[in-house]
N, C-alpha and C. Protein backbone atom coordinates (compact mmCIF):
# COMPACT_ATOMS: atom_id res chain seq x y z
N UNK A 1 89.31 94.15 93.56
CA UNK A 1 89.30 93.19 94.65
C UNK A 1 87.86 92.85 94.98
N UNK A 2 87.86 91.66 95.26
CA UNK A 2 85.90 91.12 95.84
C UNK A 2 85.51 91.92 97.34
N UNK A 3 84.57 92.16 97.61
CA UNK A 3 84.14 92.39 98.48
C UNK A 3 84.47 91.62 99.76
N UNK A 4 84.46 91.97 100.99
CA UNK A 4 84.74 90.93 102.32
C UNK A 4 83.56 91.27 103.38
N UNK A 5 82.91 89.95 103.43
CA UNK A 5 82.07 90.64 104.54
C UNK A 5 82.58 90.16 106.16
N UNK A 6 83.25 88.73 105.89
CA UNK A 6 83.57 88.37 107.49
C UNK A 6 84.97 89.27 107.75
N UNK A 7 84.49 89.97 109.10
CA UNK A 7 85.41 90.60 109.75
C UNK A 7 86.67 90.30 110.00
N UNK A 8 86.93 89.34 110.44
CA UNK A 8 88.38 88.41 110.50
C UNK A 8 89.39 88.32 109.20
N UNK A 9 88.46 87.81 108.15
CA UNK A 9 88.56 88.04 106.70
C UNK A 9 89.30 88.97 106.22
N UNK A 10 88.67 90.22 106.69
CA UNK A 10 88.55 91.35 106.14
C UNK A 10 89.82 91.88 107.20
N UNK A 11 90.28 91.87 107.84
CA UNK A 11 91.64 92.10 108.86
C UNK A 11 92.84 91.72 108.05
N UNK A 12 92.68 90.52 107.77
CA UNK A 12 93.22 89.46 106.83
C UNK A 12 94.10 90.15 105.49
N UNK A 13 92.97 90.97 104.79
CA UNK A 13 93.32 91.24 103.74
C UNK A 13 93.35 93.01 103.43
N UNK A 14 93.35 93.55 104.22
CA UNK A 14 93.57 94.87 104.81
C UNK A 14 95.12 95.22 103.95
N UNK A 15 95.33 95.99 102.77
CA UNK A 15 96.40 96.13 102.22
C UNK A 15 96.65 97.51 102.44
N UNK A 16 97.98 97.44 101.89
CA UNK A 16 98.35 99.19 101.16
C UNK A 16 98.26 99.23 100.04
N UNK A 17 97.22 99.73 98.66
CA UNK A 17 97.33 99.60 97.98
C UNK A 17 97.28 101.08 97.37
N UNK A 18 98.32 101.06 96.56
CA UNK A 18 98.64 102.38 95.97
C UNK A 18 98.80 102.66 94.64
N UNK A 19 98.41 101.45 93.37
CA UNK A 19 97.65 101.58 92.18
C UNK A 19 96.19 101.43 91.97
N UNK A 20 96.20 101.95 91.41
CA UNK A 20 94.38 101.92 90.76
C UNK A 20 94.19 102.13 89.70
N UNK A 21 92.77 101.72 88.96
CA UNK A 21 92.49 101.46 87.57
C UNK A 21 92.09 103.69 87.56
N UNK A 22 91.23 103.23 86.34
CA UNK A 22 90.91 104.96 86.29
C UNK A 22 89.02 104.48 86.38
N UNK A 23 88.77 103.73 87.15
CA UNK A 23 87.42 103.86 87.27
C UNK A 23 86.84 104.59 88.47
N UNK A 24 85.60 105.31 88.41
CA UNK A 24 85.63 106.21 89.02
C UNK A 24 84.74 105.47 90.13
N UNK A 25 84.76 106.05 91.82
CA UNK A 25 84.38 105.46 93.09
C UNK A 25 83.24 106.32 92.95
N UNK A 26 81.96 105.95 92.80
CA UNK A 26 80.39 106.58 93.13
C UNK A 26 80.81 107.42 94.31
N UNK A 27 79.81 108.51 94.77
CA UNK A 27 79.77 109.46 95.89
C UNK A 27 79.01 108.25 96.71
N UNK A 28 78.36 107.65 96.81
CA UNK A 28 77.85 106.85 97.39
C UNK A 28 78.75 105.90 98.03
N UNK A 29 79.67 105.26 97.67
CA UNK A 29 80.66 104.58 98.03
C UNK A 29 81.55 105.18 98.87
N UNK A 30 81.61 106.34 98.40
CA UNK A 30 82.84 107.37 99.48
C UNK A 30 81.64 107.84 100.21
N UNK A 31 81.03 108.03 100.76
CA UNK A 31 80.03 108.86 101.65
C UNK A 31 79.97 107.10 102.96
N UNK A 32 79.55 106.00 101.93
CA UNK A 32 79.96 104.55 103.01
C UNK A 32 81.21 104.44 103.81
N UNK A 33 82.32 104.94 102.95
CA UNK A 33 83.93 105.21 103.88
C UNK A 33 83.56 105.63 104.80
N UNK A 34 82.76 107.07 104.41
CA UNK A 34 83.04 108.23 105.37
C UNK A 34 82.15 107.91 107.05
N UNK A 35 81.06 107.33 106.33
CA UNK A 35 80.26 107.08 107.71
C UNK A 35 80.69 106.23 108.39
N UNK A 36 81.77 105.42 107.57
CA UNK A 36 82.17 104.56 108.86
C UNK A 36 83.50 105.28 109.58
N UNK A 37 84.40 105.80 109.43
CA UNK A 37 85.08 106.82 109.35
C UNK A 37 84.51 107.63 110.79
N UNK A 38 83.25 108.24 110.50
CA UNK A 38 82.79 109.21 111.69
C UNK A 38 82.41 108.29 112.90
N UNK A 39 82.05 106.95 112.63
CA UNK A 39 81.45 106.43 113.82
C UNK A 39 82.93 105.39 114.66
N UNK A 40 83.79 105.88 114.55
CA UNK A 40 85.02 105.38 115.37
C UNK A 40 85.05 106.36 116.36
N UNK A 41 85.93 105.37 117.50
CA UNK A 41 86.03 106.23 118.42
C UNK A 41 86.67 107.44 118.94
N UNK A 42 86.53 108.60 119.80
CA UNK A 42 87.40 109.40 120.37
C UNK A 42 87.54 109.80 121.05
N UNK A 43 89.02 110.28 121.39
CA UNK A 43 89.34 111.00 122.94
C UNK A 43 88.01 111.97 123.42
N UNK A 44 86.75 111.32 124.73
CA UNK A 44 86.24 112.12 125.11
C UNK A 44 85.09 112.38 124.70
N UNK A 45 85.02 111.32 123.50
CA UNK A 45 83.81 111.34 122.31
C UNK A 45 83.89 112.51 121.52
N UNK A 46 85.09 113.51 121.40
CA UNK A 46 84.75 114.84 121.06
C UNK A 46 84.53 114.75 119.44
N UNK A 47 84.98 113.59 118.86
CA UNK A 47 84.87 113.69 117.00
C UNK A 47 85.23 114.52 116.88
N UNK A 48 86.68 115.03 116.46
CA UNK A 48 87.26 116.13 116.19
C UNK A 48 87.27 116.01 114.71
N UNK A 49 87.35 115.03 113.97
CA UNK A 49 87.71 114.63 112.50
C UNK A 49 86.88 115.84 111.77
N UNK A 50 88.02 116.10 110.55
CA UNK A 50 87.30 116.57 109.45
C UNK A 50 87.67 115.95 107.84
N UNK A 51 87.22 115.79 107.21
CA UNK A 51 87.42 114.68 105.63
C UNK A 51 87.44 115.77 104.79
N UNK A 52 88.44 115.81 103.86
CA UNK A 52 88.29 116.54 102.57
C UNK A 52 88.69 115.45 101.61
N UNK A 53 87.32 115.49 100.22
CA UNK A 53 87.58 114.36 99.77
C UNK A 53 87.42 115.40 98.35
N UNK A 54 88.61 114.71 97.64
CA UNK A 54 89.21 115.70 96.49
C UNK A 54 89.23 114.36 95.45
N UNK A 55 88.16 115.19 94.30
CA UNK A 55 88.25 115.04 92.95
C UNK A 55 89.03 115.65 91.67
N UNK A 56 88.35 117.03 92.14
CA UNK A 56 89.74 117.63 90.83
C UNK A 56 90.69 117.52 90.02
N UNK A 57 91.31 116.75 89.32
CA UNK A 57 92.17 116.72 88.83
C UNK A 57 93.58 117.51 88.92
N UNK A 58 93.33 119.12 89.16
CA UNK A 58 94.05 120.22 89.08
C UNK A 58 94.47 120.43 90.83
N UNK A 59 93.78 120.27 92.04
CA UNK A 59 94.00 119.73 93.44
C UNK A 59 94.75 118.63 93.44
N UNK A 60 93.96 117.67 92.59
CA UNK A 60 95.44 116.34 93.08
C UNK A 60 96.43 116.46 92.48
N UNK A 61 96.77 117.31 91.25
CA UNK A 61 97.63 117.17 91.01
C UNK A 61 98.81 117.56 92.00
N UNK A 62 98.50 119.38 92.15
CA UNK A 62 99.49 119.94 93.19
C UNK A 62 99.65 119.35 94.32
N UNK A 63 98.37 118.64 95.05
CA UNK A 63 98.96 117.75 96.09
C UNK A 63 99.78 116.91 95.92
N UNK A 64 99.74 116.04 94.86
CA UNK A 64 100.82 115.22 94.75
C UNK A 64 102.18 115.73 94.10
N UNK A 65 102.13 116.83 93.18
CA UNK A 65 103.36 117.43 93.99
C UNK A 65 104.19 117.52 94.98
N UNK A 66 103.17 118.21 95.96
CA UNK A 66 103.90 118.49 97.00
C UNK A 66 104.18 117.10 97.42
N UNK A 67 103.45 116.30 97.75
CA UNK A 67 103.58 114.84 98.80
C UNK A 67 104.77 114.08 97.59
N UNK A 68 105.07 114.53 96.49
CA UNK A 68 106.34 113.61 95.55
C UNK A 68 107.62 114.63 96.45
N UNK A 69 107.50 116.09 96.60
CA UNK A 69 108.79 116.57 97.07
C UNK A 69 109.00 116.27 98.62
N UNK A 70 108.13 115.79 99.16
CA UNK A 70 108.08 115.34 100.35
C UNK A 70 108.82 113.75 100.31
N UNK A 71 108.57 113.17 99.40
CA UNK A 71 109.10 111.94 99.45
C UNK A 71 110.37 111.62 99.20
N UNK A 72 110.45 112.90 98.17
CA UNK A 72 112.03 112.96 97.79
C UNK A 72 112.94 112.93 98.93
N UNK A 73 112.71 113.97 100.11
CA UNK A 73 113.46 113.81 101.11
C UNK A 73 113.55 112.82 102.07
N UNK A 74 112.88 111.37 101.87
CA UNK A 74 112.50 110.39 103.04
C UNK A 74 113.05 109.61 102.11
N UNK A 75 114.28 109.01 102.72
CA UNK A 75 114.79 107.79 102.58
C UNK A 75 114.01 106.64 103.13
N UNK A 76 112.95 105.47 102.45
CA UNK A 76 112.47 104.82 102.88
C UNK A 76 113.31 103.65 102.46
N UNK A 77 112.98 102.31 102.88
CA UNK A 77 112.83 100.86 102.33
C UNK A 77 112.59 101.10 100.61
N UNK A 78 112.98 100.34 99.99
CA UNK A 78 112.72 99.81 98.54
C UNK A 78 111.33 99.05 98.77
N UNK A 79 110.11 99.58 97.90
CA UNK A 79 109.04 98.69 98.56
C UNK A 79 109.05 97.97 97.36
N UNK A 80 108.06 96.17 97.91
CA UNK A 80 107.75 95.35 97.48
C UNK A 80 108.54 95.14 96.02
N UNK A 81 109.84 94.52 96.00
CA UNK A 81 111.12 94.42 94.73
C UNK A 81 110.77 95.53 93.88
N UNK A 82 111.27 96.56 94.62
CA UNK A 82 111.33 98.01 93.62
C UNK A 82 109.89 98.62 92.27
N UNK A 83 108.33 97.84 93.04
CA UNK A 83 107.33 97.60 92.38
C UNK A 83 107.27 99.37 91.84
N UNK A 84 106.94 100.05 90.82
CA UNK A 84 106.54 100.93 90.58
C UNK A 84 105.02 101.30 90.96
N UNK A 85 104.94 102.74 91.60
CA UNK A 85 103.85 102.99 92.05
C UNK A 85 103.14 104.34 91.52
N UNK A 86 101.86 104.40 91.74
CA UNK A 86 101.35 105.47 90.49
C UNK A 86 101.49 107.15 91.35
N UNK A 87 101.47 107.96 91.43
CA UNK A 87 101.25 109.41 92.14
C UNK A 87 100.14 109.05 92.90
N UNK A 88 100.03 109.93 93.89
CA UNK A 88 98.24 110.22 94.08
C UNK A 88 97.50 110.58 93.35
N UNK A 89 98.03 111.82 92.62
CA UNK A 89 96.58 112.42 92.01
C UNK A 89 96.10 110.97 90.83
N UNK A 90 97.12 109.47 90.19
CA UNK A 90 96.33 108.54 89.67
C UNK A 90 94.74 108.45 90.45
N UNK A 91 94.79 108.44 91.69
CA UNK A 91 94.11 107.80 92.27
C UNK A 91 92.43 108.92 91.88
N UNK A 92 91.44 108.01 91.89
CA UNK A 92 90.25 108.49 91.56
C UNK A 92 89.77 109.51 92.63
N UNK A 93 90.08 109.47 93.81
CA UNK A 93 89.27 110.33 94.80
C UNK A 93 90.64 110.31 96.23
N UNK A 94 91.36 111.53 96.58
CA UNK A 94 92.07 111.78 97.36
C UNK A 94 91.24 112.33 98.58
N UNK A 95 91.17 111.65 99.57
CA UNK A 95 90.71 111.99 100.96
C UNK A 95 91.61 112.88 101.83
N UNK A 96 91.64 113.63 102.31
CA UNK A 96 92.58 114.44 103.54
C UNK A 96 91.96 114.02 104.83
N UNK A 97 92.29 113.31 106.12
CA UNK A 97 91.70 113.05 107.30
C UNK A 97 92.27 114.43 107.87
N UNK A 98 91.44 115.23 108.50
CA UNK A 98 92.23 116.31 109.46
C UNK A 98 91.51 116.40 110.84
N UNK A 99 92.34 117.10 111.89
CA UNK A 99 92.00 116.91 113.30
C UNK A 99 92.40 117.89 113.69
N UNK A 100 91.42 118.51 114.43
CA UNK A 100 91.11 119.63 115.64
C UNK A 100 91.79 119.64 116.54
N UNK A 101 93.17 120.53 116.80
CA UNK A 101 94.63 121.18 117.23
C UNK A 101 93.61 121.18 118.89
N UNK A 102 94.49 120.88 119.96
CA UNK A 102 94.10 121.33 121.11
C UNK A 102 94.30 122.46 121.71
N UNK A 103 93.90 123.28 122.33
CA UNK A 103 93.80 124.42 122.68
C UNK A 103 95.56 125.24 122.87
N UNK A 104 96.19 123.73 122.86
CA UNK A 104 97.91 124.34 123.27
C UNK A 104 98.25 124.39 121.86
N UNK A 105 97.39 124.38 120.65
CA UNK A 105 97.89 124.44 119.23
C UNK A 105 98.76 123.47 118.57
N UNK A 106 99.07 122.46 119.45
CA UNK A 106 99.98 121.12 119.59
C UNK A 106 99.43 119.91 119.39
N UNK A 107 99.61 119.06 118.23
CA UNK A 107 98.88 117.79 117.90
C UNK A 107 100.18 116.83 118.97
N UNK A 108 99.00 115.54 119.33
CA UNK A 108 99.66 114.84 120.24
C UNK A 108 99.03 113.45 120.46
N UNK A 109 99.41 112.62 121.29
CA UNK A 109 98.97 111.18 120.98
C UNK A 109 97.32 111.36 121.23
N UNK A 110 96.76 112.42 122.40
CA UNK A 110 95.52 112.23 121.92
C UNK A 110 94.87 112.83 120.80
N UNK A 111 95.79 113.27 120.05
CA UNK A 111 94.64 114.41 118.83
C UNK A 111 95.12 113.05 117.87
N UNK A 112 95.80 112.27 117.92
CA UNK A 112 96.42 111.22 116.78
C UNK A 112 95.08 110.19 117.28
N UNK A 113 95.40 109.49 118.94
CA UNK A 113 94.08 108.34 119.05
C UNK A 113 92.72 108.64 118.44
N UNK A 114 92.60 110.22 118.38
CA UNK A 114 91.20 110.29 117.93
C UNK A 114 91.07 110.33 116.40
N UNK A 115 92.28 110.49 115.41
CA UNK A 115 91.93 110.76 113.89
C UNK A 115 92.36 109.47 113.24
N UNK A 116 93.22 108.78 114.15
CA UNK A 116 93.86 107.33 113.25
C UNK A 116 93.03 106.10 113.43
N UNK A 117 92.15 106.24 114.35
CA UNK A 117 90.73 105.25 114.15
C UNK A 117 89.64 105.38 113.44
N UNK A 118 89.69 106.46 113.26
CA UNK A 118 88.57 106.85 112.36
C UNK A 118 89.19 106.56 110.61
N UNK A 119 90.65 106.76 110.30
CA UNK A 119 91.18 106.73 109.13
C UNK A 119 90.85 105.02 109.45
N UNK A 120 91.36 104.39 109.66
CA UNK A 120 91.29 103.28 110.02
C UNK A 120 89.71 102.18 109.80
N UNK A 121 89.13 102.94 110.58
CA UNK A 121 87.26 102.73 109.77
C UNK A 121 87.25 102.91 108.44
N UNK A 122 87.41 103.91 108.03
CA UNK A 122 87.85 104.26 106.48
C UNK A 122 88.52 103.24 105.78
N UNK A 123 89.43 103.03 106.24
CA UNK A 123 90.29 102.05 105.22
C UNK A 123 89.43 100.15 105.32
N UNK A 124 89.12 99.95 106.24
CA UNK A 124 88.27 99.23 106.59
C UNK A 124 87.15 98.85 105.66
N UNK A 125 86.30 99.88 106.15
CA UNK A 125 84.97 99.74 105.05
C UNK A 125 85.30 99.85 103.76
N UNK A 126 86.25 100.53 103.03
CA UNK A 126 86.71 100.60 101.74
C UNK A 126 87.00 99.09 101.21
N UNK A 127 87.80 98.09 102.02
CA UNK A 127 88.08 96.83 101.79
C UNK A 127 87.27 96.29 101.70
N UNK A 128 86.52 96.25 102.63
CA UNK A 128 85.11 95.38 102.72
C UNK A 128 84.11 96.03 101.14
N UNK A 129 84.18 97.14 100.74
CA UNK A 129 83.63 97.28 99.47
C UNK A 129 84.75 96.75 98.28
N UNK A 130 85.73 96.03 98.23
CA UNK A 130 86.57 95.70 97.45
C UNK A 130 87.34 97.13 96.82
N UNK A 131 87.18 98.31 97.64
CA UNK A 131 87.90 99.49 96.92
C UNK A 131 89.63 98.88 97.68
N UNK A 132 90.17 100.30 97.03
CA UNK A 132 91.88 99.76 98.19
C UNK A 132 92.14 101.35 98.20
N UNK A 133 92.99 101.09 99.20
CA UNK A 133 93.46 102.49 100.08
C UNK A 133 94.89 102.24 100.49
N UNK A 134 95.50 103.42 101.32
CA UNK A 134 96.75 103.79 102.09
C UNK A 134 96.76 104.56 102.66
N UNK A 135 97.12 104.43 103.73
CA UNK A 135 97.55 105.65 104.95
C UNK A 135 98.72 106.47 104.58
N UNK A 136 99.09 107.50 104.10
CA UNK A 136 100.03 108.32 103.32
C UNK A 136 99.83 109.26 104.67
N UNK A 137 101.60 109.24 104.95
CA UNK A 137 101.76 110.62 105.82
C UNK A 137 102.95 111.79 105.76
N UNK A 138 103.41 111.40 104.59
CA UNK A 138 104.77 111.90 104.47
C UNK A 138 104.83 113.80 104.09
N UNK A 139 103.44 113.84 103.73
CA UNK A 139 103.19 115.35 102.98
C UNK A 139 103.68 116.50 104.51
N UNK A 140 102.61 115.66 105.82
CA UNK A 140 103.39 116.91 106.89
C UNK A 140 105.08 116.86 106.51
N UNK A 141 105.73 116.88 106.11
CA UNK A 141 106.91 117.17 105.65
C UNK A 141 106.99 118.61 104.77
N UNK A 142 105.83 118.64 104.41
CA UNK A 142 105.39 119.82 103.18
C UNK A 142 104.26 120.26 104.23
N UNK A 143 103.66 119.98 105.10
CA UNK A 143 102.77 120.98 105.67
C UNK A 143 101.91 122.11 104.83
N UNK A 144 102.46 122.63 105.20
CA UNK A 144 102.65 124.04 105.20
C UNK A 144 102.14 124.74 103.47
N UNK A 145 102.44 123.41 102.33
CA UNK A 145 102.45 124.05 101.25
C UNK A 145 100.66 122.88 100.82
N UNK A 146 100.28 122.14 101.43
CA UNK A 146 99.52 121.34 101.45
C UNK A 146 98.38 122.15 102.41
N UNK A 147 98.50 122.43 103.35
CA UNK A 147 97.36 123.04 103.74
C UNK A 147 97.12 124.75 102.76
N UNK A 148 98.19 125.17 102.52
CA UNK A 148 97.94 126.29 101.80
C UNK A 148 97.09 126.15 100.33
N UNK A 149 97.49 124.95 99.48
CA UNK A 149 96.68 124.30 98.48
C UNK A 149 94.93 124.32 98.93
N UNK A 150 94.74 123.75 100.20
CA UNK A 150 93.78 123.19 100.41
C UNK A 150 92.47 124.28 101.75
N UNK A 151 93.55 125.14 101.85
CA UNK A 151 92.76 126.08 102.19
C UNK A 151 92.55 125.93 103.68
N UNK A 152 93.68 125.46 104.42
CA UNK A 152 92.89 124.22 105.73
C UNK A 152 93.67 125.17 106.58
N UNK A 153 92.69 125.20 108.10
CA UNK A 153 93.07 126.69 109.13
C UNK A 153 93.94 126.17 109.50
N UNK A 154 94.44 127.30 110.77
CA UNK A 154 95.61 126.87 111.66
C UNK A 154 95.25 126.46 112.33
N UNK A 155 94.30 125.92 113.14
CA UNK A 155 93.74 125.08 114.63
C UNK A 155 93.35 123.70 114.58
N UNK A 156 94.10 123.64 112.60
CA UNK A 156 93.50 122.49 112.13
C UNK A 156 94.64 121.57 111.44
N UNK A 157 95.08 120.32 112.07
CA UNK A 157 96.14 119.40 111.54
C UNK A 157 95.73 118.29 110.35
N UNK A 158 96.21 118.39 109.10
CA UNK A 158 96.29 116.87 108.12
C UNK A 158 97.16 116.12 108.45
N UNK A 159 96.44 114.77 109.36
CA UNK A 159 96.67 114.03 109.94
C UNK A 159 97.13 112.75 108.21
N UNK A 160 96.13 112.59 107.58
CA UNK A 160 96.71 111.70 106.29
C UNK A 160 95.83 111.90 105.16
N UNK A 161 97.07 111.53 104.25
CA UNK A 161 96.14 111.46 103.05
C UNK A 161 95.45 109.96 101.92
N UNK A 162 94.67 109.50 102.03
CA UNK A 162 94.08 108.54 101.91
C UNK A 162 93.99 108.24 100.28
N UNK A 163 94.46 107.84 99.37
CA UNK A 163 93.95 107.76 97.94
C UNK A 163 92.87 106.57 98.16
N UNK A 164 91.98 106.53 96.96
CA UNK A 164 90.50 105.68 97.10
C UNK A 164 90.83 105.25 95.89
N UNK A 165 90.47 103.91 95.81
CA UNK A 165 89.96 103.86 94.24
C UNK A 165 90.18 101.96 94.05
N UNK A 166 89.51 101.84 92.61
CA UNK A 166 89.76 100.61 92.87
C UNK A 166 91.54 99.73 91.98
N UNK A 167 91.01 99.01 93.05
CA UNK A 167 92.99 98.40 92.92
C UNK A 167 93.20 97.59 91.05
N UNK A 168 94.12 97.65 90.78
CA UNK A 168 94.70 97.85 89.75
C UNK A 168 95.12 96.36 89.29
N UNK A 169 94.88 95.34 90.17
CA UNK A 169 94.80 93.78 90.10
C UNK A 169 94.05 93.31 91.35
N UNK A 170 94.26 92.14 91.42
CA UNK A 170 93.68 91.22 92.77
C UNK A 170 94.95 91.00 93.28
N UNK A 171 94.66 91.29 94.73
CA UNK A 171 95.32 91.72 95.78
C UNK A 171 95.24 89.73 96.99
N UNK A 172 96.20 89.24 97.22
CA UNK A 172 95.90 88.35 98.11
C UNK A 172 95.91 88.87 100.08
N UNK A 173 95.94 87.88 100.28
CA UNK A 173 96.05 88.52 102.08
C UNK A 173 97.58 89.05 102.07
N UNK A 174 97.27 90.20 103.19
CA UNK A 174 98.85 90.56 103.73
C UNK A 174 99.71 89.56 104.29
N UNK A 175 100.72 89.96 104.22
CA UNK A 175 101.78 88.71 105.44
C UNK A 175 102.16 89.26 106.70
N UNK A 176 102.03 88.11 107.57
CA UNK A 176 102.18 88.96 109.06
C UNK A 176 103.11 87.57 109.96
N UNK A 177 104.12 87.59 110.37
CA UNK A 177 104.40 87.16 111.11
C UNK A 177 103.42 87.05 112.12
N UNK A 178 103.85 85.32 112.85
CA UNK A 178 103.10 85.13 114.22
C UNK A 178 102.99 85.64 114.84
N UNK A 179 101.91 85.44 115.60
CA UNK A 179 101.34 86.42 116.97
C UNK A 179 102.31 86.34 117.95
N UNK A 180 103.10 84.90 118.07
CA UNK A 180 104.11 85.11 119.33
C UNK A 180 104.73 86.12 118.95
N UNK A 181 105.25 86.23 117.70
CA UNK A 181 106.37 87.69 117.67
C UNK A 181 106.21 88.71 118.39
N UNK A 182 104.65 89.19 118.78
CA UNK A 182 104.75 90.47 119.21
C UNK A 182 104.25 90.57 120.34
N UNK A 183 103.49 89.15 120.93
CA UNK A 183 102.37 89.43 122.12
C UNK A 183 103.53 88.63 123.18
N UNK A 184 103.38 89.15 124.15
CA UNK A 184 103.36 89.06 125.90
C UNK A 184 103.19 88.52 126.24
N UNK A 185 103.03 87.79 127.39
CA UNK A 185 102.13 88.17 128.77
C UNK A 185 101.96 88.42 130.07
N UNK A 186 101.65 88.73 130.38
CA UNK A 186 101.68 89.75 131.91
C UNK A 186 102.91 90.86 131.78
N UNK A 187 104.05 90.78 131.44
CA UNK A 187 105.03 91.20 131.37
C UNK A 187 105.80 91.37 130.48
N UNK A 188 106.72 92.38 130.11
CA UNK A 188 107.96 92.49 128.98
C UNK A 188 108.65 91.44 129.29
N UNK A 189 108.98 90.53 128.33
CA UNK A 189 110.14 89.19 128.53
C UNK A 189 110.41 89.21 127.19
N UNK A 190 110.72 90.14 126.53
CA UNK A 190 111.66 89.70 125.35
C UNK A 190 113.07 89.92 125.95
């Protein structure tokens, strides 16, 4: 995909993209995710975020293991006319976003406001470098066998898992129904 520099643009064409070629994303390029990634906002300013960004071959694989037996059990939608889609571990560089458990050991809308903007920066700046990404969350389903892979404490939640890499064709803008569909004003009146 080309690069986007106007912001609006770049909203525009903000995908899920979940094939990729086998070319590999420079550390330099993922270190650009990442900084944009850290400079989003959070509950309190506390930056709870932590990034694990996985190359290995032998890591992604078992992750995507686990996140395929995780999927097995989620009856989703048929996506985009039954398009075939690659594993994670295809993907050149698997990111983990994780977030700092609050003292009640309980993730919650604020431990989420503070890690899903920052994934969000991430996926962002990745577009704007013409890489493509996805917000993957289905593995907490597997928890348990995903943080054990990855070595990740208990005070500590994987909020998502991000594949990187570059997309596997040219990608046009998303489709979005009108703004009336969803906006207001002053009041609920649907």
């Amino acid at each position: 995909m080309k690069p986007i520099t106007n912001v609006h643009e770049l909203f525009r064409h903000q995908r899920a993209i979940r094939n990729f070629t086998d070319e590999d994303v420079p550390d330099e390029l993922v270190d650009q995710v990442l900084t944009a990634a850290i400079h989003a906002p959070s509950g309190s300013n506390t930056q709870p975020w932590h990034f694990i960004v996985i190359r290995d071959p032998s890591v992604k694989n078992a992750i995507s293991e686990v996140y395929e037996e995780a999927r097995a059990t989620y009856r989703a939608p048929q996506s985009s006319a039954g398009s075939v889609r690659q594993p994670l571990s295809a993907a050149p560089v698997l990111i983990v976003a994780c977030v700092n458990t609050p003292a009640s050991g309980r993730a919650g809308f604020q431990t989420g406001a503070s890690i899903y903007p920052s994934v969000q920066n991430l996926m962002l700046a990745a577009r704007a470098l013409g890489l493509g990404t996805v917000l993957t969350a289905l593995h907490r389903r597997r928890k348990a066998q995903l943080h054990d892979i990855l070595g990740i404490p208990d005070y500590i939640e994987s909020a998502a898992i991000i594949p990187l890499g570059w997309p596997d064709r040219e990608y046009g803008p998303n489709r979005r129904q009108p703004l009336e569909r969803f906006v207001m004003r002053d009041r609920w009146n649907r």
